[in-house]
Protein backbone atom coordinates (compact mmCIF):
# COMPACT_ATOMS: atom_id res chain seq x y z
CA UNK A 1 14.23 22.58 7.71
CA UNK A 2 15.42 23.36 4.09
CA UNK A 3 16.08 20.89 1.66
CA UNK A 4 18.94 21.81 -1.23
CA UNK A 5 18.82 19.77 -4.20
CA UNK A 6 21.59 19.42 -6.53
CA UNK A 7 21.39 19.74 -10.41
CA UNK A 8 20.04 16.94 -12.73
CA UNK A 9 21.91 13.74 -13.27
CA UNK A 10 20.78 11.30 -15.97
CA UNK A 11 20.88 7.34 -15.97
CA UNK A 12 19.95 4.98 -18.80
CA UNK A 13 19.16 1.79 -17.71
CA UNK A 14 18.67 -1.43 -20.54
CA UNK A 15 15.79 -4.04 -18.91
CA UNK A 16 17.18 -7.28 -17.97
CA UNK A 17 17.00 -9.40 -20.57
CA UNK A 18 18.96 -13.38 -21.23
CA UNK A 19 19.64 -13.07 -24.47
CA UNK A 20 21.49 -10.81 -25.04
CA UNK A 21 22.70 -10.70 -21.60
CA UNK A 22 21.84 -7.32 -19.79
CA UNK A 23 21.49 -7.26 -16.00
CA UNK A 24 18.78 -4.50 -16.09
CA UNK A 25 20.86 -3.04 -12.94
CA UNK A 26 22.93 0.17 -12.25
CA UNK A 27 23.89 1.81 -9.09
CA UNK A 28 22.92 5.41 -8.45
CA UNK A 29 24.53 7.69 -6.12
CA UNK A 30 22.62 10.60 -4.29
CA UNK A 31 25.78 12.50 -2.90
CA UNK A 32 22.85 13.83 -0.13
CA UNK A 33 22.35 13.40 3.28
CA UNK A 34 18.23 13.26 2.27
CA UNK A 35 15.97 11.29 0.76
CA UNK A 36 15.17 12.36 -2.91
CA UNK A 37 12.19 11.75 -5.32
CA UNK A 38 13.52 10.54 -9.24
CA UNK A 39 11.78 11.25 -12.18
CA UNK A 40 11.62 7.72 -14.26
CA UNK A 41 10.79 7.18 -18.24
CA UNK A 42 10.07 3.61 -19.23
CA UNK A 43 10.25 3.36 -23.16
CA UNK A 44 8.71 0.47 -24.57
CA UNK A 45 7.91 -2.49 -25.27
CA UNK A 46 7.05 -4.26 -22.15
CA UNK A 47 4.57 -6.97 -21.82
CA UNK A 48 4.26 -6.81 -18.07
CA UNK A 49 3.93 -6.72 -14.85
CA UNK A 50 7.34 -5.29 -15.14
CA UNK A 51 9.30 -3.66 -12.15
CA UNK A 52 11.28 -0.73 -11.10
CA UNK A 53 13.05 -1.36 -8.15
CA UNK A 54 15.32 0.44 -5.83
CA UNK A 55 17.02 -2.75 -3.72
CA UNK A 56 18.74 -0.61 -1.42
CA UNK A 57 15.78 0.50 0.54
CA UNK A 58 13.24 -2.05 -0.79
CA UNK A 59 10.98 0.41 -2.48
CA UNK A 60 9.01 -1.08 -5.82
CA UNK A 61 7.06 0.43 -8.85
CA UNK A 62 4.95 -2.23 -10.58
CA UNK A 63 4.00 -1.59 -14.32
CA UNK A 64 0.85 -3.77 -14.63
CA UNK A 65 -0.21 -3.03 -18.41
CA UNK A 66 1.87 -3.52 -21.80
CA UNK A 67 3.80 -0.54 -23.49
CA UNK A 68 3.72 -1.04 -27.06
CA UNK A 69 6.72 -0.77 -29.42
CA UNK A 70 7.46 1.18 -32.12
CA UNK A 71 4.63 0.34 -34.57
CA UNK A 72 4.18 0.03 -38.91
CA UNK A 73 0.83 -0.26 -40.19
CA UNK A 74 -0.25 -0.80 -44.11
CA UNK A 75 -3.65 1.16 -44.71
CA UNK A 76 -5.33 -0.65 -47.24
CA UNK A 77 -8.74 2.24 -46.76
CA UNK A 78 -9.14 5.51 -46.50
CA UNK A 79 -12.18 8.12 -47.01
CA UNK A 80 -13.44 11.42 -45.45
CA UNK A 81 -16.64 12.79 -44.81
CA UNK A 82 -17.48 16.42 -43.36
CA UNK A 83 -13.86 16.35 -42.31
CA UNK A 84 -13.84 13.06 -40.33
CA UNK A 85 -11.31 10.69 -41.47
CA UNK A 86 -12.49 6.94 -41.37
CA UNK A 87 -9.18 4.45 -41.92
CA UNK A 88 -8.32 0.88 -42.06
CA UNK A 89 -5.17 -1.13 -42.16
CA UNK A 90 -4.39 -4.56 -43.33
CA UNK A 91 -3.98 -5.63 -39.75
CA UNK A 92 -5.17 -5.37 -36.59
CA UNK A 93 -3.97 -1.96 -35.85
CA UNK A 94 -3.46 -1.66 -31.85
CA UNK A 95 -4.45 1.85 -31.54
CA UNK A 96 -6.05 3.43 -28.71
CA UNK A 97 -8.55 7.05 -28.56
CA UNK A 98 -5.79 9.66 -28.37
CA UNK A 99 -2.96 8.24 -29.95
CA UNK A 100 -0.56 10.34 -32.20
CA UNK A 101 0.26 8.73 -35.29
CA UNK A 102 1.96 9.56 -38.74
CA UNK A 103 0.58 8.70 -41.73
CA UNK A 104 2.44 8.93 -44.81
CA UNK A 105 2.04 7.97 -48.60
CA UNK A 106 -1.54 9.26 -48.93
CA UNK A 107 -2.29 12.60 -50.24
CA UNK A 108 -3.64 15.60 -48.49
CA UNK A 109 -5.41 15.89 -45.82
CA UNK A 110 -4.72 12.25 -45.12
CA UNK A 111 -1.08 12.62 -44.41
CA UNK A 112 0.96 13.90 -41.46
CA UNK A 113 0.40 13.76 -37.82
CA UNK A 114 -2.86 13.03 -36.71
CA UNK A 115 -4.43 12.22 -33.37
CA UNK A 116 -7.34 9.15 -33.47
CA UNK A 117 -10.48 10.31 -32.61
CA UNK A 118 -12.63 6.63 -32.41
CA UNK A 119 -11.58 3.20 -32.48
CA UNK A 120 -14.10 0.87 -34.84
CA UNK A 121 -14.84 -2.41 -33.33
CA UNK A 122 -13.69 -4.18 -30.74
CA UNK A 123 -10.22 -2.61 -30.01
CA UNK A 124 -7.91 -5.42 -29.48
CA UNK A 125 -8.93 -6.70 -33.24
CA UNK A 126 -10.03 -3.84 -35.14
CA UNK A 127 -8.99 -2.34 -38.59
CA UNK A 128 -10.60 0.57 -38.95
CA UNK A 129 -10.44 3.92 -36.76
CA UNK A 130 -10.91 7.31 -37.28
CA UNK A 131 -9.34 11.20 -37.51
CA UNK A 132 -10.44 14.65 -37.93
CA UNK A 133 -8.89 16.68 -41.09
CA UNK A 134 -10.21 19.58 -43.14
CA UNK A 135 -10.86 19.14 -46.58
CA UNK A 136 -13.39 18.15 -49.53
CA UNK A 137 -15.29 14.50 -49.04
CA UNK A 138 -13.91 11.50 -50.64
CA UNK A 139 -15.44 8.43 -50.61
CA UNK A 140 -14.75 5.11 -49.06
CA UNK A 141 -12.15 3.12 -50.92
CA UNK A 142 -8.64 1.80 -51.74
CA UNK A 143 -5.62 3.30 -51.13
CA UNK A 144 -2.30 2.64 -50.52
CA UNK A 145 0.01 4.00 -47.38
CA UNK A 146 1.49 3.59 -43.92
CA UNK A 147 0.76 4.22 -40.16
CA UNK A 148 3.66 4.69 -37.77
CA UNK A 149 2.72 5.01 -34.05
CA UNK A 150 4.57 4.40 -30.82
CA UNK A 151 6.83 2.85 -29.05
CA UNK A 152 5.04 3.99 -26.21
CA UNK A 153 6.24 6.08 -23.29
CA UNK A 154 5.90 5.79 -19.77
CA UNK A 155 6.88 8.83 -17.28
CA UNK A 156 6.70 8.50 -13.49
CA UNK A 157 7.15 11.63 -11.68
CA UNK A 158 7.65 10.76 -7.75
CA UNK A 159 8.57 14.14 -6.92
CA UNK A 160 5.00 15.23 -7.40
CA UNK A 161 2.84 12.34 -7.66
CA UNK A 162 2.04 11.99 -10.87
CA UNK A 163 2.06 10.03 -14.18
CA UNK A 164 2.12 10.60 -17.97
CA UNK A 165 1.45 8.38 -20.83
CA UNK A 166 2.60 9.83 -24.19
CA UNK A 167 2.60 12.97 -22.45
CA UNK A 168 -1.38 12.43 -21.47
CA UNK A 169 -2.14 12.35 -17.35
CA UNK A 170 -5.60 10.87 -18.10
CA UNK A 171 -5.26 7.18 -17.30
CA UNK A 172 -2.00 7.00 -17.23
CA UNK A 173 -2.00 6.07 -13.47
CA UNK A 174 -3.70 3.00 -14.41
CA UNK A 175 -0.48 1.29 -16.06
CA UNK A 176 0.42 1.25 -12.06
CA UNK A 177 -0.65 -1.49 -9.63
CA UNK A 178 -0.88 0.45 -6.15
CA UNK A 179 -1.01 3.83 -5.62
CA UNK A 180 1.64 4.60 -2.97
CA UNK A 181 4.24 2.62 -4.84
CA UNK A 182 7.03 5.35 -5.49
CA UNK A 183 10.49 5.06 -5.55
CA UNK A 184 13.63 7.23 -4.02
CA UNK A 185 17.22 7.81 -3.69
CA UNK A 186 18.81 7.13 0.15
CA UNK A 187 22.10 9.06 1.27
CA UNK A 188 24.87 6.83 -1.07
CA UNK A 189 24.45 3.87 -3.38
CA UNK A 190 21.27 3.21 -5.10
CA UNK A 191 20.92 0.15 -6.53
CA UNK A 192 18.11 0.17 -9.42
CA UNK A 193 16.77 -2.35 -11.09
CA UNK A 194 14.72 -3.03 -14.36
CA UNK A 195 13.29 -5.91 -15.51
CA UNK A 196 9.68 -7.46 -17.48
CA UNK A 197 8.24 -11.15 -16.25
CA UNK A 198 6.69 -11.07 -19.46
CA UNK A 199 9.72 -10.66 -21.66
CA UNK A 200 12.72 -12.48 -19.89
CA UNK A 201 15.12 -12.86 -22.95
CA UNK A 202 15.48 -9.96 -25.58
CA UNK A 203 13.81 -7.24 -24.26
CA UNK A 204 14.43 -3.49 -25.60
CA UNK A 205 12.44 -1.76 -23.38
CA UNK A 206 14.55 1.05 -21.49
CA UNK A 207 14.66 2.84 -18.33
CA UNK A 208 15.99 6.71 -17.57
CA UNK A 209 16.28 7.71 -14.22
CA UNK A 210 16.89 11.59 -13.72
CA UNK A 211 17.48 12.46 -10.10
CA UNK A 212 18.99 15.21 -8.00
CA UNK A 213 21.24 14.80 -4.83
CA UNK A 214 19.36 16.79 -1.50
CA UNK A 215 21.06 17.80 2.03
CA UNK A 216 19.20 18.81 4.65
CA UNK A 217 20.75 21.34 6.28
């Protein structure tokens, strides 16, 4: 039989949080007489396991991993040699292979939007990673600037299956704890809910639920 799906309708939805009070709830309406898939964006930060559910029909997405927030670095290092970049911040910087960051206050080629290449160390404490850019060598040595990275986002496509991770499919499944876990809209009230055991008070990670009303006819 033929499905007919409705155009988009949009849904922002603030994660539960004590202080200051947010419920992390919102009821959804698919105006349908079929069960529909959603497409769901989680903006970060969450700590984790954090959940998506739909309490109507007891259907539950569990985010198992962290999504970082929006992210300043100081770089403290900089050279480049036959167009590799290496870098190092002040801090620990968080960054993972693939990430997109900005960096700004540096001079050519260091600046603009650049996509990390390696990660130096052990990842959860190192300083230094490094970029591809075109230009003449420089040595090793101080400099003064900023990194900006993140926050991170998180988008769950249950029509078809599939997850993205700042808009990469490679491991992105793996923020999810089971595979089947998807959520839907039921003919009339959805209620969906938002929430992150590891941040229970003052969290400003978001949800966005885009979904479609369907009739079988």
């Amino acid at each position: 039989f033929p499905v007919t799906i409705s155009r988009y309708f949009s849904q922002n939805i603030a994660c539960k949080s004590v202080s200051p009070a947010v419920t992390g709830t919102a009821n959804i309406t698919n105006d349908g007489n079929y069960d529909v898939g959603t497409y769901l964006t989680v903006t970060g930060p969450v700590v984790g396991p954090s959940y998506i559910d739909n309490t109507t029909n007891n259907e539950t997405i569990t985010i198992t991993g962290a999504l970082r927030d929006a992210t300043t670095k100081t770089i403290n290092n900089r050279g480049l040699t036959d167009n590799l970049v290496t870098m190092s911040t002040t801090t620990a910087h968080g960054l993972v292979v693939g990430d997109v960051i900005t960096v700004s206050g540096l001079t050519t080629p260091f600046n603009g939007e650049q996509v990390v290449l390696s990660i130096i160390g052990t990842p959860a404490t190192s300083t230094q990673f490094t970029y591809e850019a075109l230009g003449s060598n420089v040595a090793y040595g101080a400099a003064s600037g900023t990194l900006t990275y993140g926050p991170d986002v998180l988008e769950i496509d249950t029509y078809n299956r599939q997850v993205y991770l700042n808009g990469q499919y490679s491991g992105a499944r793996a923020k999810l704890d089971v595979y089947n876990e998807w959520i839907t809209l039921s003919p009339g009230i959805n209620t969906i809910a938002f929430r992150d055991d590891g941040t229970v008070s003052g969290s400003t990670a978001t949800l966005n639920v885009l979904y479609k009303s369907g009739w079988l006819s």
